[in-house]
Protein backbone atom coordinates (compact mmCIF):
# COMPACT_ATOMS: atom_id res chain seq x y z
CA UNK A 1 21.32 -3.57 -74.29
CA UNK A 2 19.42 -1.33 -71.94
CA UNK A 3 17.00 -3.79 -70.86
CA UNK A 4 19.67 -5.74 -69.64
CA UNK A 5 21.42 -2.64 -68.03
CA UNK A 6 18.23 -2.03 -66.47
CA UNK A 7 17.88 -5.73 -65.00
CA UNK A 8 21.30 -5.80 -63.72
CA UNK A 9 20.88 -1.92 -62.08
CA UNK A 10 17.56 -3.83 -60.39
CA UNK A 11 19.47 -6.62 -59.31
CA UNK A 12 22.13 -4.94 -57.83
CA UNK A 13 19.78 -2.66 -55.94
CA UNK A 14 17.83 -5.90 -54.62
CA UNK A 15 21.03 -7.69 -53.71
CA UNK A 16 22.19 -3.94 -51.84
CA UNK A 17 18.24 -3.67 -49.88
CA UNK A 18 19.12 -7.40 -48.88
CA UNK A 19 22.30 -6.49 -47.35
CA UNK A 20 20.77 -3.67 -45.58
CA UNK A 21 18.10 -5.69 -44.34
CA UNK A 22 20.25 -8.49 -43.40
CA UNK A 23 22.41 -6.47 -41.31
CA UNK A 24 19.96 -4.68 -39.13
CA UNK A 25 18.17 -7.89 -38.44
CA UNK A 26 21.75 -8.66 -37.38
CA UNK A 27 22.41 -6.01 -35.63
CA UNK A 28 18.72 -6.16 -33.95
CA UNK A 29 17.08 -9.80 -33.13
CA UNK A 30 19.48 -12.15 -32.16
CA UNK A 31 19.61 -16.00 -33.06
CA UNK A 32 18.16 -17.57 -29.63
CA UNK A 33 20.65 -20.66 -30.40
CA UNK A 34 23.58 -18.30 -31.00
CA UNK A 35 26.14 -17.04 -27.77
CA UNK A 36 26.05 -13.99 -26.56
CA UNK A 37 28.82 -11.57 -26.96
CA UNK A 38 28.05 -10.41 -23.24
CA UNK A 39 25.57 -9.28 -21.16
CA UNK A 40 23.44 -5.77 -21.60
CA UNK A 41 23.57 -3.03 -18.60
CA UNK A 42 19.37 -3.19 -17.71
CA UNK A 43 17.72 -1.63 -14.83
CA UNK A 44 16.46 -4.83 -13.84
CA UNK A 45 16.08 -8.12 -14.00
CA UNK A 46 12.50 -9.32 -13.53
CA UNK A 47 9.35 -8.41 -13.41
CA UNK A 48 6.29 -9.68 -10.84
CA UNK A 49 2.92 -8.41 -11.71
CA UNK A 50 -0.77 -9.43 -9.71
CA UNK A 51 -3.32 -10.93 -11.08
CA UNK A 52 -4.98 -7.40 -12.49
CA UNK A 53 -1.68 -6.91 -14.36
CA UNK A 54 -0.54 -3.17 -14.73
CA UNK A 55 2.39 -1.50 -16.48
CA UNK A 56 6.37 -1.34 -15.55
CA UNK A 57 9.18 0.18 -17.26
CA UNK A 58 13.12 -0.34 -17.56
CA UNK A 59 15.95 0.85 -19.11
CA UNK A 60 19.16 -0.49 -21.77
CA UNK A 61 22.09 1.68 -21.22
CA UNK A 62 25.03 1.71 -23.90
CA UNK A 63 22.85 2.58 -27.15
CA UNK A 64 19.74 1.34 -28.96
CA UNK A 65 18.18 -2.06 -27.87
CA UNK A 66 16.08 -4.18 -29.46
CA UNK A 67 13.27 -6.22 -27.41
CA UNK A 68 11.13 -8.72 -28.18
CA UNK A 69 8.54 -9.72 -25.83
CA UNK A 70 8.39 -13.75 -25.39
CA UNK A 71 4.35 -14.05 -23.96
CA UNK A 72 1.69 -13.23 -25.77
CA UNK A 73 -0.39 -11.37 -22.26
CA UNK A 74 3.20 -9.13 -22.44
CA UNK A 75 3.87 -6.61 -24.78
CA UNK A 76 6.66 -4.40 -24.89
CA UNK A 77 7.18 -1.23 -26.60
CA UNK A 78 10.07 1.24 -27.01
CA UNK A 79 9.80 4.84 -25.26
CA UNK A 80 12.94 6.33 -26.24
CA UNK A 81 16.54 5.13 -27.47
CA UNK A 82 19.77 6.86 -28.74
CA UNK A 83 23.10 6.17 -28.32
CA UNK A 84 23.67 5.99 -25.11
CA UNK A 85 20.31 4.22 -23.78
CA UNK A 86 17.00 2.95 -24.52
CA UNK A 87 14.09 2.99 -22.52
CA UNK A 88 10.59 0.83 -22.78
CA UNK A 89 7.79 0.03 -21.33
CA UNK A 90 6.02 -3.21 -20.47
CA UNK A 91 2.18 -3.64 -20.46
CA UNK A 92 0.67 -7.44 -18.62
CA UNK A 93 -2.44 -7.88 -19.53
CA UNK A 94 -4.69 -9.14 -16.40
CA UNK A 95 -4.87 -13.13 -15.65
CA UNK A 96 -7.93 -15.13 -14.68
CA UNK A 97 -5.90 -18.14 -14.98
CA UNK A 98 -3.55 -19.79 -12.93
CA UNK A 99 -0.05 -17.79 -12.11
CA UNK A 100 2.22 -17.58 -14.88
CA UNK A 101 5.62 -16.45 -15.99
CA UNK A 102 7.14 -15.38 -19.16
CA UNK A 103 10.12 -13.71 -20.70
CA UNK A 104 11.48 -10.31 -22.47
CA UNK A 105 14.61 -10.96 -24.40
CA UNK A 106 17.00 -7.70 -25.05
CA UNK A 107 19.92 -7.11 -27.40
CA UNK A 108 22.39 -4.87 -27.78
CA UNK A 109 24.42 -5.40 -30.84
CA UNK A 110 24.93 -8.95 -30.43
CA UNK A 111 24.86 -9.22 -26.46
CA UNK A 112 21.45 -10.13 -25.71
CA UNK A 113 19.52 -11.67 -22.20
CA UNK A 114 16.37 -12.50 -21.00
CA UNK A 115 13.87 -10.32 -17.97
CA UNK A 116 12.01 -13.12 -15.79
CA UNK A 117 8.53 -12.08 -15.48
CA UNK A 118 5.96 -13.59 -13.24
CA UNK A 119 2.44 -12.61 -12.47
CA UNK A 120 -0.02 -14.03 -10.13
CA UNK A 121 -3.03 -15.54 -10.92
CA UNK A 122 -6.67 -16.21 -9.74
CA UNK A 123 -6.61 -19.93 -7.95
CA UNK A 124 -10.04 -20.98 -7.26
CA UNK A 125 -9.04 -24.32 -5.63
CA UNK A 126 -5.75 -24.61 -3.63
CA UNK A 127 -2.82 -26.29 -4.72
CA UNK A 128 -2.80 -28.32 -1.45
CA UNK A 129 -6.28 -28.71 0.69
CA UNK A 130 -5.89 -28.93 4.56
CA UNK A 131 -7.71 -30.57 7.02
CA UNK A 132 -9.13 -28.02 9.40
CA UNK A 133 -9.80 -28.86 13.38
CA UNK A 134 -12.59 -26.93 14.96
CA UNK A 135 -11.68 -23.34 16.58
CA UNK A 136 -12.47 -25.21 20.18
CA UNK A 137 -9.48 -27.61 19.21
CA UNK A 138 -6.95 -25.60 17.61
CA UNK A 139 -7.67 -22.96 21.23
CA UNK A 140 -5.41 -24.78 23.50
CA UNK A 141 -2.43 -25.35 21.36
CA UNK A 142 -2.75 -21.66 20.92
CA UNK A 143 -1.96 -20.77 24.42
CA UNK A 144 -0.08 -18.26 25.35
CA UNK A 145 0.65 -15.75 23.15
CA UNK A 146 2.89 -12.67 21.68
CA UNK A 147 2.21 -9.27 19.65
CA UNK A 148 4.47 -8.53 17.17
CA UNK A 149 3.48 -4.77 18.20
CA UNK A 150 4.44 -1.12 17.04
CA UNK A 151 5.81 -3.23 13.52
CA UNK A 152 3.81 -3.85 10.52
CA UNK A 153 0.49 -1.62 11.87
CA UNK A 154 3.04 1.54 11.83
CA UNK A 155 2.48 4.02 9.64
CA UNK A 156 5.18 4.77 6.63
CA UNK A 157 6.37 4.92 3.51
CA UNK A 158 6.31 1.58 1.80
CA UNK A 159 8.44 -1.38 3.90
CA UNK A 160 9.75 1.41 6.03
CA UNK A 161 7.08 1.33 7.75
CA UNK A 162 8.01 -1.82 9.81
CA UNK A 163 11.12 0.15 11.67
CA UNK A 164 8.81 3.06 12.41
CA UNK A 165 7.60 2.78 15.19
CA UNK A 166 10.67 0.56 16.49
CA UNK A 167 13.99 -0.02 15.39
CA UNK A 168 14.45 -3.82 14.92
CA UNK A 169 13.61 -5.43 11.23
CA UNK A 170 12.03 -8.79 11.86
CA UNK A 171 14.12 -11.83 11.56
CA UNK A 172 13.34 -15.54 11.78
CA UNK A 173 15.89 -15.29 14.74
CA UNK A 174 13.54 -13.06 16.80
CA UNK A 175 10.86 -15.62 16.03
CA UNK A 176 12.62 -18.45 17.45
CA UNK A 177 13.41 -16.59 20.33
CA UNK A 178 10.19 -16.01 20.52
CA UNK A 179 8.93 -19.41 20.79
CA UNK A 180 11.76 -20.32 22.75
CA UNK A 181 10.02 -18.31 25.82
CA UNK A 182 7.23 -20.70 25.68
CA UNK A 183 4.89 -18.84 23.28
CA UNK A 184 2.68 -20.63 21.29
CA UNK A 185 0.92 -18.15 18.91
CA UNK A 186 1.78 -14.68 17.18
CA UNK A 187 -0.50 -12.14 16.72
CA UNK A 188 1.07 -9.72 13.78
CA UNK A 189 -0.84 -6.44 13.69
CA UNK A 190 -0.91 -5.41 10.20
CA UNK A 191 -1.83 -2.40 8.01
CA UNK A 192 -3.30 -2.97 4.63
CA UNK A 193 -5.15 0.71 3.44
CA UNK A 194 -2.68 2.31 3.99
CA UNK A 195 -0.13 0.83 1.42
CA UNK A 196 -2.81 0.16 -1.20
CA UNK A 197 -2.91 2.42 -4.65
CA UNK A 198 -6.30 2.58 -6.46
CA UNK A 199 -7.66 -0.05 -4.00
CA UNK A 200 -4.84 -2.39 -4.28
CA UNK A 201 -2.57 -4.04 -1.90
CA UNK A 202 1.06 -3.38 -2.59
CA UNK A 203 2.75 -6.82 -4.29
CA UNK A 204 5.87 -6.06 -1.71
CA UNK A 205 4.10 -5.21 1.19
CA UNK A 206 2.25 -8.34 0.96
CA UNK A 207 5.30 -10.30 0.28
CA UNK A 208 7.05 -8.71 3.38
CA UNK A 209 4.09 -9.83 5.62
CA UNK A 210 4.21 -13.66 3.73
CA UNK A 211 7.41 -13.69 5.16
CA UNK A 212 7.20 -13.23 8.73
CA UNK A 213 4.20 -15.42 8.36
CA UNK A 214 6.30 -17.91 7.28
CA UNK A 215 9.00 -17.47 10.57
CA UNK A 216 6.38 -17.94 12.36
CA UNK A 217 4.72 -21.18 10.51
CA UNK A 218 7.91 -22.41 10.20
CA UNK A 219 8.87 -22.32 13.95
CA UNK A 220 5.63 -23.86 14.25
CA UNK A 221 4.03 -21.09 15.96
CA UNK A 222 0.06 -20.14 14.95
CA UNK A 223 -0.50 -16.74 13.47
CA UNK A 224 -3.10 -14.34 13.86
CA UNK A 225 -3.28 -11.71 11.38
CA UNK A 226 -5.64 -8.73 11.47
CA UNK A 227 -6.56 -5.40 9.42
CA UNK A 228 -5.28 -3.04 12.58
CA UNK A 229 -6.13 0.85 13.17
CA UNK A 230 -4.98 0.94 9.76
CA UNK A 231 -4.95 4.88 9.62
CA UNK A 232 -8.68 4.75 11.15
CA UNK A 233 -10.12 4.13 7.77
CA UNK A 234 -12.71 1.59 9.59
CA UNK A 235 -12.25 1.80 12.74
CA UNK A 236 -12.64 5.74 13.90
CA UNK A 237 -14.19 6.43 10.10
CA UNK A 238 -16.40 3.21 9.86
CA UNK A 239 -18.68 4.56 12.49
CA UNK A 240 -18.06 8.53 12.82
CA UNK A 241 -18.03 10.53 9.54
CA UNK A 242 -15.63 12.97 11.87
CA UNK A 243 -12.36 12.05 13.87
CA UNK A 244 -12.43 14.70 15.66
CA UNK A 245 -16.14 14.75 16.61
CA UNK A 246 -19.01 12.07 16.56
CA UNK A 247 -20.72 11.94 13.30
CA UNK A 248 -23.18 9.55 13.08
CA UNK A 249 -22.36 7.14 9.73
CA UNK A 250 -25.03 6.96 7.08
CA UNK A 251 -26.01 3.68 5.05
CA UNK A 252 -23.67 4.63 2.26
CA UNK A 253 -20.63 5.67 4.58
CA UNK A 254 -21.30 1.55 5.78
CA UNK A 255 -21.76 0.39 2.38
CA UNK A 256 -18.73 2.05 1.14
CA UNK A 257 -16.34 0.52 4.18
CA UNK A 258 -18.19 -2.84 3.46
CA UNK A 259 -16.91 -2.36 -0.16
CA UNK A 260 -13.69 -2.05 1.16
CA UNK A 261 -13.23 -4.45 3.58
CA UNK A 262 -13.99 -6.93 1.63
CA UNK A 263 -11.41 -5.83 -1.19
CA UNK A 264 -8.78 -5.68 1.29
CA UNK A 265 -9.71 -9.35 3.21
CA UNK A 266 -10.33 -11.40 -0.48
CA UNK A 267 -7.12 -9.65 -1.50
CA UNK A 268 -4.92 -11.64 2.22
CA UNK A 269 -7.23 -14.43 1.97
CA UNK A 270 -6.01 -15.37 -2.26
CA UNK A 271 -2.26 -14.64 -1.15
CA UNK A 272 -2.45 -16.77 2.03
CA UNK A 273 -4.62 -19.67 0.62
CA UNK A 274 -2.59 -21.90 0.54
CA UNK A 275 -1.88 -22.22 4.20
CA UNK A 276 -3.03 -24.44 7.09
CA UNK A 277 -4.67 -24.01 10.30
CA UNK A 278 -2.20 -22.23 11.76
CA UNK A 279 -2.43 -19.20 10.33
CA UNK A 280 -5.75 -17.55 11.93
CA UNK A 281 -7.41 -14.06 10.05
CA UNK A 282 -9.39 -11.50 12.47
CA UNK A 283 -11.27 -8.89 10.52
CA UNK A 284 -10.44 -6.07 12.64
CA UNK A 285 -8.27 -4.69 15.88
CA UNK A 286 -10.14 -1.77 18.47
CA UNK A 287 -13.27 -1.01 16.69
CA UNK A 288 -14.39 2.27 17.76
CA UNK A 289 -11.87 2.32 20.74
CA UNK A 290 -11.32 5.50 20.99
CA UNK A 291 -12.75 6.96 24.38
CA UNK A 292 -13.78 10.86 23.37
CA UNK A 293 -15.92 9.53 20.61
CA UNK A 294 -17.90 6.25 21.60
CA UNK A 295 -17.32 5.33 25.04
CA UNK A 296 -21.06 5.72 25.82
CA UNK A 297 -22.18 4.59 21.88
CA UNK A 298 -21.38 0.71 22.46
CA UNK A 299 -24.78 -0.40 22.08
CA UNK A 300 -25.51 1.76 19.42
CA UNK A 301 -22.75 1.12 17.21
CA UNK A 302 -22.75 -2.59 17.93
CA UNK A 303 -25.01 -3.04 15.39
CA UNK A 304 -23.04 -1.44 12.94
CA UNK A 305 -19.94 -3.68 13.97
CA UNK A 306 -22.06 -6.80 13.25
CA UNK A 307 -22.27 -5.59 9.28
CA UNK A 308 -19.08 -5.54 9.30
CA UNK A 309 -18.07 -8.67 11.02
CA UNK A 310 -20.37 -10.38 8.68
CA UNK A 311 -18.86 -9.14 5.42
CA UNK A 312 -15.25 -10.05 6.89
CA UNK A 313 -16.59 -13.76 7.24
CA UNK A 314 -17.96 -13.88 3.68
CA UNK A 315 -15.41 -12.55 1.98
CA UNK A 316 -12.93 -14.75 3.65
CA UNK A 317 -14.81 -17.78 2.86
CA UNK A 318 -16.08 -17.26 -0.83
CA UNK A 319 -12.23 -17.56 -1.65
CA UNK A 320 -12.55 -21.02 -1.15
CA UNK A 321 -10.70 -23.61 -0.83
CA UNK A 322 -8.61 -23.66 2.66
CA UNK A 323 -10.23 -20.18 3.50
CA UNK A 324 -13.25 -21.72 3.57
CA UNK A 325 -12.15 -23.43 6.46
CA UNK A 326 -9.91 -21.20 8.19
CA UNK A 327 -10.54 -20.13 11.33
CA UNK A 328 -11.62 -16.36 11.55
CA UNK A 329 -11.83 -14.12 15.01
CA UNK A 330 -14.28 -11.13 14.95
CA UNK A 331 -13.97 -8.43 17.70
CA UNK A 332 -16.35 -7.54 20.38
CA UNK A 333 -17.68 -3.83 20.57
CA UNK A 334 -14.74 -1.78 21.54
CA UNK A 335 -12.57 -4.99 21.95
CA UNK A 336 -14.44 -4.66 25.67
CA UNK A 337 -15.76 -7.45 27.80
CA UNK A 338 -18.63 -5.82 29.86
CA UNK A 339 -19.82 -4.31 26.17
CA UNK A 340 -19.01 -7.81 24.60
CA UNK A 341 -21.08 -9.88 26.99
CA UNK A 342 -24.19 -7.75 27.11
CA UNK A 343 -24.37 -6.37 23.15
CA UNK A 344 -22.50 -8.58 21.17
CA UNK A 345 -23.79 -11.72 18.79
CA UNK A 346 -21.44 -13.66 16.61
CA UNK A 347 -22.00 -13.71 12.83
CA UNK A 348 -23.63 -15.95 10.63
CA UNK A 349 -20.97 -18.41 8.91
CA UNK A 350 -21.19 -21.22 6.94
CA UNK A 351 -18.52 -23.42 8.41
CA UNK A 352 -18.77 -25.30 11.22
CA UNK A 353 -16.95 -24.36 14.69
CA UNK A 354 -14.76 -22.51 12.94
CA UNK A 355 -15.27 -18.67 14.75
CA UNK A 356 -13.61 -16.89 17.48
CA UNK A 357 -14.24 -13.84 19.52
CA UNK A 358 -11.75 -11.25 20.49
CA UNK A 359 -11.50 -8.85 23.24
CA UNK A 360 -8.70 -7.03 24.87
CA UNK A 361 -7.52 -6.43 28.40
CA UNK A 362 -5.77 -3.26 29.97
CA UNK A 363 -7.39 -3.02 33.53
CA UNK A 364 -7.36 -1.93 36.10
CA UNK A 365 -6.55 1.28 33.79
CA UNK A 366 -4.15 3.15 36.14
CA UNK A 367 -1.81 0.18 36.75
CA UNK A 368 -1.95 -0.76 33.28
CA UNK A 369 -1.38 1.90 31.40
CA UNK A 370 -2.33 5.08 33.28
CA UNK A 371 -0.27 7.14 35.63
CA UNK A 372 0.24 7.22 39.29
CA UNK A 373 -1.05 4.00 40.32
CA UNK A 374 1.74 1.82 40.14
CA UNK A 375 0.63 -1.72 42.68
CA UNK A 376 -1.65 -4.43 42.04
CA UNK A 377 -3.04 -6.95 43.83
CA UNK A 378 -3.73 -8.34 47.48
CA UNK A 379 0.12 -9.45 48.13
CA UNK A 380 0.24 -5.47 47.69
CA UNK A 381 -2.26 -4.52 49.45
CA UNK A 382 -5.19 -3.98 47.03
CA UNK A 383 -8.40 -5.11 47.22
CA UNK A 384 -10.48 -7.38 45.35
CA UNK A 385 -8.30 -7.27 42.08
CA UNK A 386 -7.64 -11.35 41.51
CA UNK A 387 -11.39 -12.02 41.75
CA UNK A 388 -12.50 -8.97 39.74
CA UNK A 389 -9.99 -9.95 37.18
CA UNK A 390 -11.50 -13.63 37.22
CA UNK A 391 -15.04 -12.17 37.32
CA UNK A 392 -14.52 -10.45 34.10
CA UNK A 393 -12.87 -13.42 32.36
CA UNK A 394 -15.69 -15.83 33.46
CA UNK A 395 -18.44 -13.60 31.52
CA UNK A 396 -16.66 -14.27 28.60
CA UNK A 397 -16.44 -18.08 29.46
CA UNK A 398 -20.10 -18.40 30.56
CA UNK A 399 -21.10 -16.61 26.96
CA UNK A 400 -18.87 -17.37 24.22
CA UNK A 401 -16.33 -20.37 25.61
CA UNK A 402 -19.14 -22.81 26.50
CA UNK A 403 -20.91 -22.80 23.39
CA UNK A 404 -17.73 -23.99 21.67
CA UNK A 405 -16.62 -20.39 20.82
CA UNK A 406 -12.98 -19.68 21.37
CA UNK A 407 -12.05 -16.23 23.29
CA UNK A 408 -8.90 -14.13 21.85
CA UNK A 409 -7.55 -11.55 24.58
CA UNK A 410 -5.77 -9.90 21.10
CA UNK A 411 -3.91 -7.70 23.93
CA UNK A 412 -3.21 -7.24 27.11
CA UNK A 413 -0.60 -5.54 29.02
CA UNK A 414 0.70 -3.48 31.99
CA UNK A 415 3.36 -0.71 31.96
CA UNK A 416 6.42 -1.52 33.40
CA UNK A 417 7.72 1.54 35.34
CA UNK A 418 11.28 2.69 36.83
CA UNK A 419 10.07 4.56 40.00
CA UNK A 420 13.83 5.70 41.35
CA UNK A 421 12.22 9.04 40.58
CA UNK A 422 9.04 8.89 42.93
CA UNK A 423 10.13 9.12 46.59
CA UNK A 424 8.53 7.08 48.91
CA UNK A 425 7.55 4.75 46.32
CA UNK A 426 8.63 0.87 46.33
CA UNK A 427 10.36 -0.72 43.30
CA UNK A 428 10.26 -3.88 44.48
CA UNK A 429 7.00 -3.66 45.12
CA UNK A 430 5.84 -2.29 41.90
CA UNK A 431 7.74 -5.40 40.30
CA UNK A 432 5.85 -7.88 41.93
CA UNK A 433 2.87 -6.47 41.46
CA UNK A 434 3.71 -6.82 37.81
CA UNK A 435 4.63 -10.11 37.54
CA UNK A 436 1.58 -10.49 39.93
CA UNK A 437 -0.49 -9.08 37.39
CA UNK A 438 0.69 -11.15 34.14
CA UNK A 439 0.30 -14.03 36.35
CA UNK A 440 -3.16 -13.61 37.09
CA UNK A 441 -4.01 -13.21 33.44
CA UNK A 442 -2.97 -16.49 32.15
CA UNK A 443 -3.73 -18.15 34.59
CA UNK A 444 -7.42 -17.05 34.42
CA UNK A 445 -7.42 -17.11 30.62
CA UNK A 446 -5.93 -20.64 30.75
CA UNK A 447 -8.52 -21.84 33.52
CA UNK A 448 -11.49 -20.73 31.10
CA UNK A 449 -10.16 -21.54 27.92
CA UNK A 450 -9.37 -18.25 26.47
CA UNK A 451 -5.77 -17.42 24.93
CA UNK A 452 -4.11 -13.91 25.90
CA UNK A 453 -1.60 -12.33 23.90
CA UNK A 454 0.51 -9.98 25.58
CA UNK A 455 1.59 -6.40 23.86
CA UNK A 456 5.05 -6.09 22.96
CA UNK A 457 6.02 -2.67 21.51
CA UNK A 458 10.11 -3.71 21.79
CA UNK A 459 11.21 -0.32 23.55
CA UNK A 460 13.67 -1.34 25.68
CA UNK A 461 13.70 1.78 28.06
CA UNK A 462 11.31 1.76 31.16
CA UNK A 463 11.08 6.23 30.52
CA UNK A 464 11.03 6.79 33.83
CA UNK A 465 7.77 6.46 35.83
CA UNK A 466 5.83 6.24 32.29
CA UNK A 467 6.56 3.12 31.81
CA UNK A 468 6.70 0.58 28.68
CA UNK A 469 4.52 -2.18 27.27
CA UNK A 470 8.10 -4.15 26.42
CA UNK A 471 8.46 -7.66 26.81
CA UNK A 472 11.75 -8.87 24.81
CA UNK A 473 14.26 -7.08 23.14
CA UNK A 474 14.48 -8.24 20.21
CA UNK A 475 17.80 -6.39 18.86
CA UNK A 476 19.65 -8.28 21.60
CA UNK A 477 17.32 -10.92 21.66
CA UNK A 478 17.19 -10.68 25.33
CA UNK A 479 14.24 -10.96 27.87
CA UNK A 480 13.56 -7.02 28.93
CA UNK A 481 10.97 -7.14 31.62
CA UNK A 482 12.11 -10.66 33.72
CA UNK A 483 9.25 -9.06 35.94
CA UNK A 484 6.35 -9.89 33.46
CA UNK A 485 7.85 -13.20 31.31
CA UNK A 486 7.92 -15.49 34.79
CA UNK A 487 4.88 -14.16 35.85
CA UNK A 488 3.23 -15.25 32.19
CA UNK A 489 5.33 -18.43 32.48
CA UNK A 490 4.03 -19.26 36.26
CA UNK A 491 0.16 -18.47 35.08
CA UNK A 492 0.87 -21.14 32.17
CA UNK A 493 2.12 -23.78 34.66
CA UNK A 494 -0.30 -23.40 37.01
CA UNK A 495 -3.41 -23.34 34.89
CA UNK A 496 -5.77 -25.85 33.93
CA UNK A 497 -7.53 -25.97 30.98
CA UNK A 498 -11.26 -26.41 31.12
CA UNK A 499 -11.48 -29.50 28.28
């Protein structure tokens, strides 16, 4: 008689653990075939992780959640949870494979959904392989061209950044205007350093620079994308220890912006390599530009500018694939043409024709972008300015052009100025020497093969005598300064390509 008291008292506490059991599991991890009673309050909805993986969090609100991660390279684990939320956190585990995505599925009593997650991946061979023209070819189809300026080089907090400096967000709309003025090529100016943690690239800054890529590739415009001043992490600090006085660089200080360079170019050249020849990389913007510190250390620190325009190449091309193809632009000392021509050799690189050189253009100095000189050219009354102009271009021809080497004028540009404020000055005057000006540039650049793109900063307000580098407005999309646009339009028309 107790023996069988004892078995049933066993039973009964089996059958009772059972229940329990039964209805947390209930309660908890949901039948994937079953309906959902409704859908959980989460923080978000997916995740997107790199290729090196990292760690992400969200919340359940309403009480205590179960998850259940649905890849085996996620796992998921709770932080907290109490009646009124739960919190986790999500670990991805770093991918040498191809890009991948999984799931997370949540529950909260009964009401249960999924979080997308995607991460990239490393591709060693495209998806889709271009055929590649030679630099020389691709040049002509290039001409003229437009800076995306003061945008995505500002500096700022995360995609703030792009409004800055200026107040317009970029659209595909502005792009088409764009082209619609007869530009062929845009030259985005781009930060990278700066909104990297630990080395790496932000996933949404990258993703906000794809995309305006993409206007551009889509309108059928080519793209030039650089690493610009960048904060002066390379270009003030890559060959002066000091920004504030010259510090001659040791081997380690080069070694150590080597290092990084290449991080930061194999980093754009895996997100963009799957692109064609229309979108163009160029390692750097001004190197040592600025005046105080180097303008008598060109030759010496052209050497130094050769290490780097050599590491830019071969990163670029051991991603492979279309980037070992793509057609890269390395800047002369200073981005200047009298340094260019007499210090500067082109890098070593193992594809074929597939290099261009970059300078830029902002002279004569005082008309450009100085003060108090505000005419240019024989029609008004200068001397010598066309030919000097054409002089300078020609060295670049006779050097670089010739020998099948493209020429980039990255930027050029003169101020545009409201003189109502300077008596005895002529306004009409001062506009045609303007559109004088642009005119002369593209038509020289076209005549030797060589494709300017013109600085566009999109402030539409002359400030007085100061001046602005503005070509379009691009919150009205409206031409700005009529002045310079028909005098880049006329130098178009009436050039003539040299092949």
């Amino acid at each position: 008689m107790n023996t069988m008291k004892r078995i049933l008292s066993s039973l009964y506490v089996y059958t009772l653990l059972a229940i329990i059991t039964l209805a947390s599991c209930s309660n908890d991890e949901p039948n994937p075939l079953a309906p959902s009673t409704g859908n959980p309050d989460i923080s978000v909805s997916e995740f997107v992780f790199d290729k090196d993986g990292g760690t992400a969090n969200f919340t359940v609100n309403g009480g205590t959640a179960f998850v259940r991660s649905e890849a085996e390279w996620l796992s998921v684990s709770r932080v907290s949870g109490d009646k009124h939320e739960s919190s986790f956190s999500v670990v991805c585990e770093a991918n040498k494979g191809e890009a991948r995505t999984g799931q997370i599925l949540v529950n909260l009593e009964g009401a249960f959904t999924r979080i997308e997650v995607s991460q990239a991946g490393v591709v060693t061979k495209p998806d889709v392989e271009y055929s590649f023209r030679t630099a020389k070819a691709v040049a002509k189809d290039m001409y003229p061209g437009w800076n995306l300026g003061n945008t995505m080089e500002a500096t700022g907090d995360g995609l703030a950044a792009e409004t800055a400096w200026q107040t317009t967000r970029t659209t595909r709309e502005i792009i088409a205007y764009v082209k619609a003025q007869g530009f062929k090529s845009v030259r985005i100016p781009c930060s990278w350093d700066i909104h990297s943690a630990n080395g790496k690239i932000d996933a949404e800054w990258l993703g906000r620079v794809k995309d305006i890529v993409d206007y551009c590739i889509d309108e059928g415009l080519y793209v030039m994308l650089n690493d610009h001043w960048d904060g002066g992490w390379i270009e003030i600090l890559g060959f002066s220890k000091s920004a504030d006085r010259y510090e001659a660089v040791d081997e380690e200080t080069v070694v150590g912006k080597i290092d990084r360079l290449k991080d930061i170019w194999t980093q754009i050249a895996y997100t963009f390599r799957n692109y064609d020849e229309h979108l163009l990389f160029a390692g750097l913007n001004e190197p040592f530009q600025e005046y105080n510190l180097f303008h008598d250390k060109h030759q010496q620190l052209t050497p130094v500018l050769m290490r780097y325009n050599q590491a830019f190449v071969e990163a670029v091309r051991a991603t492979g694939g279309n980037n070992a193809k793509r057609i890269l632009i390395v800047q002369g000392p200073s981005t200047n043409i009298d340094s260019t021509v007499k210090y500067f050799s082109m890098p070593t690189d193992e594809a074929q024709n597939a290099l261009m050189c970059e300078v830029h253009y902002y002279s004569p100095w005082n008309f450009c972008g100085g003060t108090g000189d505000y005419y240019w050219g024989k029609a008004q009354g200068d001397s010598d300015t066309e030919e000097a102009m054409e002089r300078e271009f020609k060295q670049m021809y006779d050097k670089f052009v010739v020998k099948d080497i493209p020429v980039i004028i990255g930027e050029y540009s003169a101020k545009w100025r409201d003189l109502s404020s300077k008596p005895g000055e002529d306004q009409a005057k001062h506009d045609a020497s303007i559109k004088a000006w642009f005119k002369a540039v593209n038509l020289y650049c076209g005549n030797f093969g060589m494709i300017p793109f013109v600085w566009d900063i999109n402030v539409a307000d002359r400030n007085g005598a100061d001046g602005v580098m503005t070509i379009i407005n691009r919150k009205n999309l409206s031409v700005f300064n009529t002045a310079a646009l028909d005098g880049i339009k006329e130098g178009v028309t009436e050039s003539k390509w040299p092949y």
